[in-house]
N, C-alpha and C. Protein backbone atom coordinates (compact mmCIF):
# COMPACT_ATOMS: atom_id res chain seq x y z
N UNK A 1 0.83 -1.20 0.00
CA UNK A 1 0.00 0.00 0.00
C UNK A 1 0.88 1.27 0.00
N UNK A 2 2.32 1.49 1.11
CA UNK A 2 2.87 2.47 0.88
C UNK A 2 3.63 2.86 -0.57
N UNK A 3 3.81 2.06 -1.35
CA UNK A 3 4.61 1.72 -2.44
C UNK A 3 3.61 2.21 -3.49
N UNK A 4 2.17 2.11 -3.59
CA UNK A 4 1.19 2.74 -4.19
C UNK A 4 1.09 4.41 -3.70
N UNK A 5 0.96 4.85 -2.54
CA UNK A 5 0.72 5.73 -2.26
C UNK A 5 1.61 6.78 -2.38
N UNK A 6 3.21 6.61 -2.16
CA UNK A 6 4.22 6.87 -3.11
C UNK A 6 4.53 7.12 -4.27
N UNK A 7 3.68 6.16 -5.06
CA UNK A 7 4.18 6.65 -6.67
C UNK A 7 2.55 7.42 -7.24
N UNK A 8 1.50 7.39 -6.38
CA UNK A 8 0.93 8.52 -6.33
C UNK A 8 0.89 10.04 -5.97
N UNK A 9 2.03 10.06 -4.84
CA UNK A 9 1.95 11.60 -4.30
C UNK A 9 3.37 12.05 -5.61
N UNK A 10 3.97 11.22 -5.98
CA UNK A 10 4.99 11.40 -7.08
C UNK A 10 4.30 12.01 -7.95
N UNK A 11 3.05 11.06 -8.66
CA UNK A 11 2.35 11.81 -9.86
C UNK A 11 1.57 13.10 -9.73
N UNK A 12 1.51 13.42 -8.51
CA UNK A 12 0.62 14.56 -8.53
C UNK A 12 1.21 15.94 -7.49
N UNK A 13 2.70 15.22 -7.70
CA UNK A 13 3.92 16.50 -7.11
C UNK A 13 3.34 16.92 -5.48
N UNK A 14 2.86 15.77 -5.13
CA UNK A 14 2.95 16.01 -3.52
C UNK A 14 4.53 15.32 -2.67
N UNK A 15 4.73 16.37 -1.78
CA UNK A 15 5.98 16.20 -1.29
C UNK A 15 5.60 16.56 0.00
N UNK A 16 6.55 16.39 0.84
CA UNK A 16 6.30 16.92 2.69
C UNK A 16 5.62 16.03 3.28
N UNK A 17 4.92 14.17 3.13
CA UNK A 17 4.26 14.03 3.54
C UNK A 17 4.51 12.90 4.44
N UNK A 18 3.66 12.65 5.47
CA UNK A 18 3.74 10.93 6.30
C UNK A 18 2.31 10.26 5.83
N UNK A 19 2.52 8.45 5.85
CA UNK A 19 1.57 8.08 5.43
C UNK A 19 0.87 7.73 6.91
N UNK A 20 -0.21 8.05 6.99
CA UNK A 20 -0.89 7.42 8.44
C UNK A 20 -1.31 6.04 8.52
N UNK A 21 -1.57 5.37 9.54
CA UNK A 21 -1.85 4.17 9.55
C UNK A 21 -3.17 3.36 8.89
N UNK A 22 -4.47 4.61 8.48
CA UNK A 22 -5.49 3.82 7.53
C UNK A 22 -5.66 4.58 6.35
N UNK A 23 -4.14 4.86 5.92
CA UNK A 23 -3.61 4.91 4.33
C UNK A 23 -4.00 6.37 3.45
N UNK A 24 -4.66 7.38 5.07
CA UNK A 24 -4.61 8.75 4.48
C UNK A 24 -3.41 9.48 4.72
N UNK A 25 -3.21 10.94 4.14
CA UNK A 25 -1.97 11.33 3.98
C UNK A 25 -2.21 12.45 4.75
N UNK A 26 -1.03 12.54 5.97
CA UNK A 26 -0.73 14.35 6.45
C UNK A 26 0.13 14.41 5.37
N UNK A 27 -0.20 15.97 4.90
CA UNK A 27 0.80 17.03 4.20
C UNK A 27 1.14 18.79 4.48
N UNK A 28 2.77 18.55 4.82
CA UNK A 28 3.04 19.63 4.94
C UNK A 28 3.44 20.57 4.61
N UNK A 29 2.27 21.61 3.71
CA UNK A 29 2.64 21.83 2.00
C UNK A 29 1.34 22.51 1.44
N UNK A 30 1.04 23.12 0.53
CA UNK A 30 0.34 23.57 -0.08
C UNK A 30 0.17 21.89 -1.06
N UNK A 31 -1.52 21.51 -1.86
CA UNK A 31 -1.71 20.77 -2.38
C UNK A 31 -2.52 21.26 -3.17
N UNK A 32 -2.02 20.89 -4.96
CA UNK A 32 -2.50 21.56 -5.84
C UNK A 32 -2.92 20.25 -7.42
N UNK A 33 -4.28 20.34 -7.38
CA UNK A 33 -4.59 19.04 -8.11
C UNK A 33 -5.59 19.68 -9.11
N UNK A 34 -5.14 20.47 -10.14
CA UNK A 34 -5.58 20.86 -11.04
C UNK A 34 -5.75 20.61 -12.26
N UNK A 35 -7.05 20.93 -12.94
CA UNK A 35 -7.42 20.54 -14.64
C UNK A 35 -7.20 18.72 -14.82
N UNK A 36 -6.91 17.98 -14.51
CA UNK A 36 -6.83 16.73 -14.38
C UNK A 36 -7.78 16.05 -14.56
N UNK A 37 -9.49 16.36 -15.07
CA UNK A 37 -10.30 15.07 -15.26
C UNK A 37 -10.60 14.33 -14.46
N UNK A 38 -10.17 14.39 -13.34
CA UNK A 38 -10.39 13.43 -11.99
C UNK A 38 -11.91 13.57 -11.91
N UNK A 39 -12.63 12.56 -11.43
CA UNK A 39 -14.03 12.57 -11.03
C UNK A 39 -14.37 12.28 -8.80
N UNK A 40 -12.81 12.07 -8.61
CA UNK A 40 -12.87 11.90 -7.37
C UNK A 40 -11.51 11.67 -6.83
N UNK A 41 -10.80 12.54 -5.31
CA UNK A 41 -9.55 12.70 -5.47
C UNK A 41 -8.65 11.39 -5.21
N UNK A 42 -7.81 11.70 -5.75
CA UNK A 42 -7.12 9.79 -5.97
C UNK A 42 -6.37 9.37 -4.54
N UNK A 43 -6.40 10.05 -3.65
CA UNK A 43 -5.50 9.72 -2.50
C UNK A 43 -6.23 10.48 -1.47
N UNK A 44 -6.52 9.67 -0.34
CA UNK A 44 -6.98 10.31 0.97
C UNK A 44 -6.14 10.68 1.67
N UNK A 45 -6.96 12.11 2.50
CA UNK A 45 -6.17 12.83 2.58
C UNK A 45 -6.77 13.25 4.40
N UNK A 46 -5.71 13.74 5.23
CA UNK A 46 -6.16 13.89 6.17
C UNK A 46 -5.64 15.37 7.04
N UNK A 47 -4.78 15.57 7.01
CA UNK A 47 -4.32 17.00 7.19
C UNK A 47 -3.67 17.66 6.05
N UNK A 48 -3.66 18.52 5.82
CA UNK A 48 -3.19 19.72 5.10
C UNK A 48 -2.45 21.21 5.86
N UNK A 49 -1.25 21.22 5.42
CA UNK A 49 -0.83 22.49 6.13
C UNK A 49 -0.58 23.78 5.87
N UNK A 50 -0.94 23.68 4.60
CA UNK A 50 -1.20 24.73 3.29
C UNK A 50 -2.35 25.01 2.87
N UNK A 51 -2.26 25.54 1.76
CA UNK A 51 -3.80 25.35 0.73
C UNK A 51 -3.84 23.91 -0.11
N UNK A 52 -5.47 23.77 -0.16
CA UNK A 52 -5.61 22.67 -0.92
C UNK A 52 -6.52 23.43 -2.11
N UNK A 53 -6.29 22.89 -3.25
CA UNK A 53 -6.98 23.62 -4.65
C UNK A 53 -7.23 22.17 -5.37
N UNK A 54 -8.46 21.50 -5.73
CA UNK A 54 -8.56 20.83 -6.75
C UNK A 54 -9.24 21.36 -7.61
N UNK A 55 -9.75 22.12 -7.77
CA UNK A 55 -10.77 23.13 -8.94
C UNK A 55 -9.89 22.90 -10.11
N UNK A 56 -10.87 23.35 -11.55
CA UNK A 56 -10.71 23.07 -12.88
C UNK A 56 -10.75 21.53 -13.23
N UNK A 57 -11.62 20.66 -12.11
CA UNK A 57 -11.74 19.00 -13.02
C UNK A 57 -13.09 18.82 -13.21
N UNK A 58 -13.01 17.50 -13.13
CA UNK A 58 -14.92 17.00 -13.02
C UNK A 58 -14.96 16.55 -11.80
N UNK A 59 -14.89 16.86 -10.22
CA UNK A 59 -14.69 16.42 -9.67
C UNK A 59 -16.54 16.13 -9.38
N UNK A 60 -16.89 15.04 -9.07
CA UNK A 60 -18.43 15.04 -8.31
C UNK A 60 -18.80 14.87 -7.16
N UNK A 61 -17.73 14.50 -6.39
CA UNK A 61 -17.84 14.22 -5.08
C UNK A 61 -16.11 15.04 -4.30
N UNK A 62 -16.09 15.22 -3.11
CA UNK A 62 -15.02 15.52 -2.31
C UNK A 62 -15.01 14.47 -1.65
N UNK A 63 -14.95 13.08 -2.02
CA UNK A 63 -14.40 12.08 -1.52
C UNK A 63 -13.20 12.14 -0.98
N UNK A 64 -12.70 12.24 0.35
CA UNK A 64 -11.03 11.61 0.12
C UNK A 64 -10.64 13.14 0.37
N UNK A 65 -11.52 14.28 0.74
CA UNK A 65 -10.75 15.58 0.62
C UNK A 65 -10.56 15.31 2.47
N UNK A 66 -9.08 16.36 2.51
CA UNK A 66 -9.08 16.62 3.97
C UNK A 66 -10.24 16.62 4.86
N UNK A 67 -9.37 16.38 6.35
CA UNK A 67 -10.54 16.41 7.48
C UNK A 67 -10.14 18.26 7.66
N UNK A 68 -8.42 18.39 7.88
CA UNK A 68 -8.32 19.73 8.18
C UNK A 68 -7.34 20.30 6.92
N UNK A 69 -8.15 21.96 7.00
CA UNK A 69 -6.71 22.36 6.24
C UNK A 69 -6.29 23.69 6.85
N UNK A 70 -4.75 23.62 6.89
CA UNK A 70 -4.89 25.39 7.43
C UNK A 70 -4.96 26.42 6.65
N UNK A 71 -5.17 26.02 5.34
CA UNK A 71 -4.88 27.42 4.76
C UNK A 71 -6.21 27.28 3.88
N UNK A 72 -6.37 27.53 2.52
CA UNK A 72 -7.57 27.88 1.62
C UNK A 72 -8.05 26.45 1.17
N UNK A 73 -9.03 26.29 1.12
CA UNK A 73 -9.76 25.15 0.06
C UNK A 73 -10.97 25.77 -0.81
N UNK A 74 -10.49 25.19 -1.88
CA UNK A 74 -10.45 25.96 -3.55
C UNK A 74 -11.37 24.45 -4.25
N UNK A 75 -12.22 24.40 -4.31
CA UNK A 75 -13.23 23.40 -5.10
C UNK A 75 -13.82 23.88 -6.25
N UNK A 76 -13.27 24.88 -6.62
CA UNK A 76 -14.95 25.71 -8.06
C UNK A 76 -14.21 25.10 -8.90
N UNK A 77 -15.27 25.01 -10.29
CA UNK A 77 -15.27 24.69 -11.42
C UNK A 77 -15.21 23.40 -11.70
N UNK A 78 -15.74 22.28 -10.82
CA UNK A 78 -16.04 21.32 -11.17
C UNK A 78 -17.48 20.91 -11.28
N UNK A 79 -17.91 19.21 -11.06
CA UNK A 79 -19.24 18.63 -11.17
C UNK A 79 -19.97 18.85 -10.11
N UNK A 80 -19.87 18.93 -8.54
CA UNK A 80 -20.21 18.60 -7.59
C UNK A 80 -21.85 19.65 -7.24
N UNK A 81 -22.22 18.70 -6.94
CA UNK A 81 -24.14 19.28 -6.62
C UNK A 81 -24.49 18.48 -5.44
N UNK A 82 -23.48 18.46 -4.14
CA UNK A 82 -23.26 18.58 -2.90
C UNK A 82 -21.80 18.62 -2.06
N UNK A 83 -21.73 19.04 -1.21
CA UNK A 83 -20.79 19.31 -0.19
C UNK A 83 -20.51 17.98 0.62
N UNK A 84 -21.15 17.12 0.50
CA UNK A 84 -20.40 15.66 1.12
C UNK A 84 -19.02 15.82 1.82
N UNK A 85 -18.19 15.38 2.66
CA UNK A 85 -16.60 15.39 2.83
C UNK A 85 -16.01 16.34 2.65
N UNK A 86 -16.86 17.41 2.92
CA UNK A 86 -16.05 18.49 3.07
C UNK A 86 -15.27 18.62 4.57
N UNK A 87 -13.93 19.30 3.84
CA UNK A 87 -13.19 19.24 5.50
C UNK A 87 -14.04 19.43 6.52
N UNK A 88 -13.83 19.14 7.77
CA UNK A 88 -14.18 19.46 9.09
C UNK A 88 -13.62 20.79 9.54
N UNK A 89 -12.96 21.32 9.23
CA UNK A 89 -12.25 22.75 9.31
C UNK A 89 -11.43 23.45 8.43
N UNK A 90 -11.49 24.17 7.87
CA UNK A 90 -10.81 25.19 7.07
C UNK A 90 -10.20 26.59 7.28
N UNK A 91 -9.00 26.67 8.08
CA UNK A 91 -8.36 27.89 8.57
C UNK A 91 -8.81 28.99 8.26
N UNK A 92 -8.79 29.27 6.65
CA UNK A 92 -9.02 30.48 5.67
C UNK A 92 -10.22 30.40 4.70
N UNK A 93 -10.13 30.84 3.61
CA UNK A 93 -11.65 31.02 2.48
C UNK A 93 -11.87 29.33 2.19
N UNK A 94 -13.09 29.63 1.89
CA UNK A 94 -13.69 28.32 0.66
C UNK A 94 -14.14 28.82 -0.18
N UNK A 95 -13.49 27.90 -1.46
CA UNK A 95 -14.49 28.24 -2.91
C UNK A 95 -15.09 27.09 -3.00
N UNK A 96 -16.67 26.94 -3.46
CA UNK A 96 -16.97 26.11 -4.13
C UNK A 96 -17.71 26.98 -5.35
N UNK A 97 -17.70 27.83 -5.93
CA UNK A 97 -18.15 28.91 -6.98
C UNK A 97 -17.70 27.75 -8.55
N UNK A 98 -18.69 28.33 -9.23
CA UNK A 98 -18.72 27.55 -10.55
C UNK A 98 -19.03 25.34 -10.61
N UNK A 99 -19.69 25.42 -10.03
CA UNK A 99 -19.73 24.06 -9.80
C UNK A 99 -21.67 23.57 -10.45
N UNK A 100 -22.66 22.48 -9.98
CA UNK A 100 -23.52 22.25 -10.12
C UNK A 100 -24.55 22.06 -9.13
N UNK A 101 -23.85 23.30 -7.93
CA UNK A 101 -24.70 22.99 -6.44
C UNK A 101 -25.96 23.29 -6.51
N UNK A 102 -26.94 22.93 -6.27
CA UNK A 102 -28.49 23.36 -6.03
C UNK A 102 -28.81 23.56 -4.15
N UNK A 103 -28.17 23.04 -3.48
CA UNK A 103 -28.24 23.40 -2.18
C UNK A 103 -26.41 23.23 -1.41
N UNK A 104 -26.68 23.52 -0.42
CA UNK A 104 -25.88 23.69 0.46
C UNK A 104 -24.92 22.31 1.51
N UNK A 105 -25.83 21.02 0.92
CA UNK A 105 -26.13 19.86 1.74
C UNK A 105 -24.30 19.59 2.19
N UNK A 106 -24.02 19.54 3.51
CA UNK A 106 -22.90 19.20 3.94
C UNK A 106 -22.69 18.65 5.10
N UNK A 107 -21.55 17.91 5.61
CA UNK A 107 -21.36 17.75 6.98
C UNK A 107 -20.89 18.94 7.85
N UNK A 108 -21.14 18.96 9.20
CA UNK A 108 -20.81 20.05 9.90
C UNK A 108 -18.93 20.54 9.27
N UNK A 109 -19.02 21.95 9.26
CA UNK A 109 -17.44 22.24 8.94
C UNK A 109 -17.15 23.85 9.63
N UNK A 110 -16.46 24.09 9.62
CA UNK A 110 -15.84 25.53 10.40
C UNK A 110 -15.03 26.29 9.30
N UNK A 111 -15.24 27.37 8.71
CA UNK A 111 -14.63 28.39 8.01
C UNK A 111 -14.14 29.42 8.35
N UNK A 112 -12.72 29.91 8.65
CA UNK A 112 -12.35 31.00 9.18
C UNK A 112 -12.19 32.03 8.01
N UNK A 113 -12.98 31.85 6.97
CA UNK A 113 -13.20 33.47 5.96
C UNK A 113 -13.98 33.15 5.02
N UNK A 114 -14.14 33.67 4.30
CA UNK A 114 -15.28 33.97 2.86
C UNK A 114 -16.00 32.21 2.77
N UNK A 115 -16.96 32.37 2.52
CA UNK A 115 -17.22 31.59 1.55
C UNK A 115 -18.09 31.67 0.37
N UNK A 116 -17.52 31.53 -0.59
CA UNK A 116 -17.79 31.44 -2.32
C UNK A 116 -18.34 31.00 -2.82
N UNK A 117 -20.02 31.00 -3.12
CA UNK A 117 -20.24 29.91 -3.26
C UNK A 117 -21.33 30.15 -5.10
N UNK A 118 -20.31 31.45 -5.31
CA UNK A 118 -21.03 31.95 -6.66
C UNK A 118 -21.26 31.01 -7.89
N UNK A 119 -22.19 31.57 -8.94
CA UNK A 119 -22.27 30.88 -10.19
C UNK A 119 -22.59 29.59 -9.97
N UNK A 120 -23.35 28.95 -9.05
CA UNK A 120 -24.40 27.93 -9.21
C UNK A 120 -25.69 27.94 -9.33
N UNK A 121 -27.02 26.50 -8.89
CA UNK A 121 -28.09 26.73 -8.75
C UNK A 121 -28.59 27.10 -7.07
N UNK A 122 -28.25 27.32 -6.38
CA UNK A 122 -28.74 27.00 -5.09
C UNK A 122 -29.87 27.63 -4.80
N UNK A 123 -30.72 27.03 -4.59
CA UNK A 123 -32.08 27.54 -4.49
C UNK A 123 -32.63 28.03 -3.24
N UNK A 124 -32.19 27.17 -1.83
CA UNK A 124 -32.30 27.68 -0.71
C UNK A 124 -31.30 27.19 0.54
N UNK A 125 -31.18 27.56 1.45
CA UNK A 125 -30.37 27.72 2.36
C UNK A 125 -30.77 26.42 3.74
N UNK A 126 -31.87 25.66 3.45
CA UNK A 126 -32.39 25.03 4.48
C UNK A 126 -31.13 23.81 5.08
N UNK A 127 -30.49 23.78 4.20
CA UNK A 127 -29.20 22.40 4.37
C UNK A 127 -28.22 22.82 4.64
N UNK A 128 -27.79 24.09 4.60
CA UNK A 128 -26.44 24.82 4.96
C UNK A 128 -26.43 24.23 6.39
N UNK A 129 -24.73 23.84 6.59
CA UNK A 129 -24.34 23.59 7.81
C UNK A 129 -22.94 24.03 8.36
N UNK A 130 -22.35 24.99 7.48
CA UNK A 130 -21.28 25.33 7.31
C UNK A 130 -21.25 26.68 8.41
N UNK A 131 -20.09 26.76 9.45
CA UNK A 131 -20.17 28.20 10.33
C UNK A 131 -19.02 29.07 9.65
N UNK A 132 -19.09 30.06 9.10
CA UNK A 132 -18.17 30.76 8.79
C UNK A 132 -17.86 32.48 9.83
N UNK A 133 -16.55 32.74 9.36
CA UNK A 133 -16.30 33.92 10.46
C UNK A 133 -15.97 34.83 9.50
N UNK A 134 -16.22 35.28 8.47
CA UNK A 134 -16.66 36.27 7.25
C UNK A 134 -17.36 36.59 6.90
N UNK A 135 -17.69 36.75 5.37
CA UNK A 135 -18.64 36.70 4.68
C UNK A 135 -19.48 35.57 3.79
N UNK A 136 -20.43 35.95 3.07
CA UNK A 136 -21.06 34.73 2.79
C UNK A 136 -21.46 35.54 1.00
N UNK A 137 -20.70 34.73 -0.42
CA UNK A 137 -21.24 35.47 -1.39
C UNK A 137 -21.89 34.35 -2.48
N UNK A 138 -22.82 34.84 -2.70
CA UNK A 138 -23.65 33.47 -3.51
C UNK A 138 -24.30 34.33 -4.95
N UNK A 139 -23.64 35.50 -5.38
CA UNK A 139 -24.22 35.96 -6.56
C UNK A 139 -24.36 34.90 -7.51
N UNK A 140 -25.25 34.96 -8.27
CA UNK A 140 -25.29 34.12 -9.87
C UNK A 140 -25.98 32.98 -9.03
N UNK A 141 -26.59 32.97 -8.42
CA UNK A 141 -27.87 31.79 -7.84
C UNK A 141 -29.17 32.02 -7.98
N UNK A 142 -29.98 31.21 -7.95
CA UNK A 142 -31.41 31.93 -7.61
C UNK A 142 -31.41 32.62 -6.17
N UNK A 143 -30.78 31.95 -5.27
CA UNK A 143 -30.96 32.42 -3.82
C UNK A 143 -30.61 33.71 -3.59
N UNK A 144 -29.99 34.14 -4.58
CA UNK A 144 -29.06 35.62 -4.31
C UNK A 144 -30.23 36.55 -4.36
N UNK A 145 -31.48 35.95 -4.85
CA UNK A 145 -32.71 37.12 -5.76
C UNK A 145 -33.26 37.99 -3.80
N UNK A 146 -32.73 37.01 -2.86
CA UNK A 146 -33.18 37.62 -1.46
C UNK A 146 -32.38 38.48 -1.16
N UNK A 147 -31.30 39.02 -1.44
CA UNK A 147 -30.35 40.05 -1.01
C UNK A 147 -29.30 39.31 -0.31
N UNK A 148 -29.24 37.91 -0.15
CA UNK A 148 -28.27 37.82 1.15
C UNK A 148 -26.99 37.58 0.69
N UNK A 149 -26.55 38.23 -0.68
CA UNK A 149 -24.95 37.80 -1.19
C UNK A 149 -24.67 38.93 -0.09
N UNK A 150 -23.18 38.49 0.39
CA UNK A 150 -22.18 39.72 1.12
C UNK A 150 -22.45 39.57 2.81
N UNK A 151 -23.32 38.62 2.99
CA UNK A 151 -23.68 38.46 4.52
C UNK A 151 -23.09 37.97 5.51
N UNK A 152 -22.89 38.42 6.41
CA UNK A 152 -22.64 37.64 7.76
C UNK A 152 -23.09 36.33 8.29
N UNK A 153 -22.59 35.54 9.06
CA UNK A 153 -23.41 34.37 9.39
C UNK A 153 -24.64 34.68 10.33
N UNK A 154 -24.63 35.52 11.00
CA UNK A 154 -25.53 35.79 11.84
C UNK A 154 -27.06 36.18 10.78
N UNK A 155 -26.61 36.62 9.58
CA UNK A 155 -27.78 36.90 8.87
C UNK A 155 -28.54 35.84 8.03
N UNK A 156 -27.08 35.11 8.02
CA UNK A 156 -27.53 33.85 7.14
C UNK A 156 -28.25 32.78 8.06
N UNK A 157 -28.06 32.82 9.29
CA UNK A 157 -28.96 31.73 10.38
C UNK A 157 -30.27 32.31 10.23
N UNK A 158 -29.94 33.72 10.75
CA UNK A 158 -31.48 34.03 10.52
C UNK A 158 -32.88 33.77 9.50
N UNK A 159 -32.00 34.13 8.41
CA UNK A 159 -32.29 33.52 6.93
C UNK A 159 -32.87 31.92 7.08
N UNK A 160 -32.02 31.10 7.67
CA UNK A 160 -32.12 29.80 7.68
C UNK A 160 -33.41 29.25 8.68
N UNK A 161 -32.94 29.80 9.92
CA UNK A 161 -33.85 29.39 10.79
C UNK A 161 -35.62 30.01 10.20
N UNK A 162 -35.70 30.97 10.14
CA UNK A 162 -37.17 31.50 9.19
C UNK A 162 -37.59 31.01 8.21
N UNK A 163 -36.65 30.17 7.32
CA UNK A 163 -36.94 29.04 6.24
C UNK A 163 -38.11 29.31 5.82
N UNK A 164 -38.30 30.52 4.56
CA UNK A 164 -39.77 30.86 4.34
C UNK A 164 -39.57 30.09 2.52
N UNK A 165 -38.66 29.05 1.99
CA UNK A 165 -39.06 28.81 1.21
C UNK A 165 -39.12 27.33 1.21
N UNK A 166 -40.12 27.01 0.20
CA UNK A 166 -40.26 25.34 0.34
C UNK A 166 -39.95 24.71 -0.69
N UNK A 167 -39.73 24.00 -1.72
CA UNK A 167 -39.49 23.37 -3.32
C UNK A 167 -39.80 24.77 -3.89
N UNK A 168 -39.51 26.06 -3.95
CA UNK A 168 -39.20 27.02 -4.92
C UNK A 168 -40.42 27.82 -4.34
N UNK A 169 -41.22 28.00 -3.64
CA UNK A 169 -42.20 28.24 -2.88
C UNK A 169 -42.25 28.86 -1.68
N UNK A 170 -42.40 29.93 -1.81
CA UNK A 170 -42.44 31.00 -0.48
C UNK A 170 -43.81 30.91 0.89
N UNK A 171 -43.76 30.76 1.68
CA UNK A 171 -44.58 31.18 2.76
C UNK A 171 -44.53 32.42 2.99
N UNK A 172 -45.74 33.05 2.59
CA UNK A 172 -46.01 34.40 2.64
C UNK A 172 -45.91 35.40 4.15
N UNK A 173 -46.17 34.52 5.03
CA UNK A 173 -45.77 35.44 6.34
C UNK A 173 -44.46 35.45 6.95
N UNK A 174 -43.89 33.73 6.75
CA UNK A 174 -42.48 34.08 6.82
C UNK A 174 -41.38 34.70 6.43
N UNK A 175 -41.53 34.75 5.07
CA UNK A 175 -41.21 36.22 3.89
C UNK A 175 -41.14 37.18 4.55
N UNK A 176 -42.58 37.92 5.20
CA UNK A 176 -43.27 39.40 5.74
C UNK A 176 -42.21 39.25 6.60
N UNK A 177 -42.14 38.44 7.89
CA UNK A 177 -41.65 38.51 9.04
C UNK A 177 -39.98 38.42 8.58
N UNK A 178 -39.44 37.57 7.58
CA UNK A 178 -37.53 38.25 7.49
C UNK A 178 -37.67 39.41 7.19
N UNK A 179 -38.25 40.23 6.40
CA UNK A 179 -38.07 41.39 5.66
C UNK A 179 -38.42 42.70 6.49
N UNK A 180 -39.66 42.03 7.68
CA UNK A 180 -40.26 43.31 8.57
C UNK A 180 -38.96 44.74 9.07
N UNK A 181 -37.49 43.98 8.99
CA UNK A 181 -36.77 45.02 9.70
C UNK A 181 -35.78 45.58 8.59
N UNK A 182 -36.18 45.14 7.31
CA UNK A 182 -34.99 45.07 6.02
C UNK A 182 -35.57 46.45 5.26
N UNK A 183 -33.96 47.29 4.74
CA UNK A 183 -34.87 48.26 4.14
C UNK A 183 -34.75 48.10 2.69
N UNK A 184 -34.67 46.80 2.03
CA UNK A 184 -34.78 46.19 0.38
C UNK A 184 -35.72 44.71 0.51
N UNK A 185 -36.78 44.83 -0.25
CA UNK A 185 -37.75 43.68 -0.26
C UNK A 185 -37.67 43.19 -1.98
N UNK A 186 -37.39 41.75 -2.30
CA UNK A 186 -37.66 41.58 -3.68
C UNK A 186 -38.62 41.64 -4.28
N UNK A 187 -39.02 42.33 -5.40
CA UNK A 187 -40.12 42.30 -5.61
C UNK A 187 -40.60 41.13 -6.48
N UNK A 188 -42.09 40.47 -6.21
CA UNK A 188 -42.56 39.36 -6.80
C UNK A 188 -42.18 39.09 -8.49
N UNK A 189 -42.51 40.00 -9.18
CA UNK A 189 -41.80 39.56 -10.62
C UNK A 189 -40.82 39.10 -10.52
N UNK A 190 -39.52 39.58 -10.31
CA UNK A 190 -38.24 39.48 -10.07
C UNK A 190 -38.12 37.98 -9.37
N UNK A 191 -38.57 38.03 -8.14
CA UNK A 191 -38.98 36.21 -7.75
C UNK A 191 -39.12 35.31 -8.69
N UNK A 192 -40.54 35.66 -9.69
CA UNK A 192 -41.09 34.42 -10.49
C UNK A 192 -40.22 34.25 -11.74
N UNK A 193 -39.30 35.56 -11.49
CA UNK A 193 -38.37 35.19 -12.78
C UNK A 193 -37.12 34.50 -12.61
N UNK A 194 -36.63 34.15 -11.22
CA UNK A 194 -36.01 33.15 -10.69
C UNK A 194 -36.47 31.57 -10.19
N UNK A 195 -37.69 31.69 -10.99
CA UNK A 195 -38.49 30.12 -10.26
C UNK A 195 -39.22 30.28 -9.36
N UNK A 196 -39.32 31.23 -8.24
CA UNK A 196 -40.09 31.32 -7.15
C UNK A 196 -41.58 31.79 -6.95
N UNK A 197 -42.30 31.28 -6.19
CA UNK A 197 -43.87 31.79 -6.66
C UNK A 197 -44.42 31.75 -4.87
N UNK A 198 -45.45 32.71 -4.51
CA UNK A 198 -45.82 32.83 -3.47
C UNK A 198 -46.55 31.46 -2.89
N UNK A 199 -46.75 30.93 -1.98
CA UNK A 199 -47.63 30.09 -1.72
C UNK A 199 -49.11 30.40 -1.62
């Protein structure tokens, strides 16, 4: 197994690393697995002490991605239309921007900056499980049509916990009641021209 895992971190110019005992890899190092066609990452991985970047493949799953990383994790521009295995902690930003997400669906994770989560479908926020200590930017979604690109987490719970949409479908008082203290309301055209329709 080490003899495999070796002439894998060879092919994909990983260096700095120990193999752990159930055949995932600490690395102490920036890890960079780009444009490659991969549909899922070829070596498990368990710490990171750098940035990790696999963006520009087909990736569909984050199988096999770190538990931790300290520095950036960079996922856009692949297949993926969930957050599955996403690290358990991430020091700095996340991208998952340019991908095929329609929701948020993930295991619990910790973000110490931005997260990116532009140029997909994401329709609503009910599956987000991600805590971040930045911002939150989701332009080029349907979800963005609520105002909440550029937000805080505190706005985005709020958002979440009020959960006024259902399969593309608004509850009309829960709507009233996020917006009661907001001084920008979307207006309904603008909604139905993102998919959304009042209940």
């Amino acid at each position: 197994m080490k003899y495999n895992i070796d002439k894998l971190c060879e092919l994909y110019n990983i260096s700095n690393y120990i193999i752990n005992d159930d055949g995932s890899i600490d690395v102490d190092e920036h890890v960079i697995i780009l444009g490659m066609g991969l549909t899922e990452l070829p070596l498990k991985f368990n710490k990171v002490y750098g940035d990790f970047c696999c963006s520009g493949g087909n990736l569909t799953t984050l199988k096999n991605s770190p538990k931790y990383v300290n520095g950036h994790f960079d996922c856009s521009y692949n297949e993926l239309t969930n957050l599955y295995f996403l690290p358990e902690k991430i020091n700095e930003s996340f991208d998952c921007s340019n991908n095929k997400l329609i929701s948020l669906k993930s295991n619990k994770s910790l973000v110490g900056g931005i997260i990116d989560c532009e140029n997909n479908d994401i329709i609503d926020l009910s599956e987000f499980n991600i805590k971040f200590e930045s911002y939150f930017y989701c332009s080029l979604n349907p979800i963005s049509v609520f105002g909440i690109n550029g937000c805080s987490l505190e706005e985005i719970i709020d958002f979440k916990i009020i959960n006024f949409i259902r399969n593309n479908e608004i509850i009309k008082w829960k709507f009233n009641l996020f917006y009661e203290t907001k001084k920008s309301i979307p207006n309904k055209k603008l909604l139905e021209r993102y998919g959304y329709k009042f209940r």
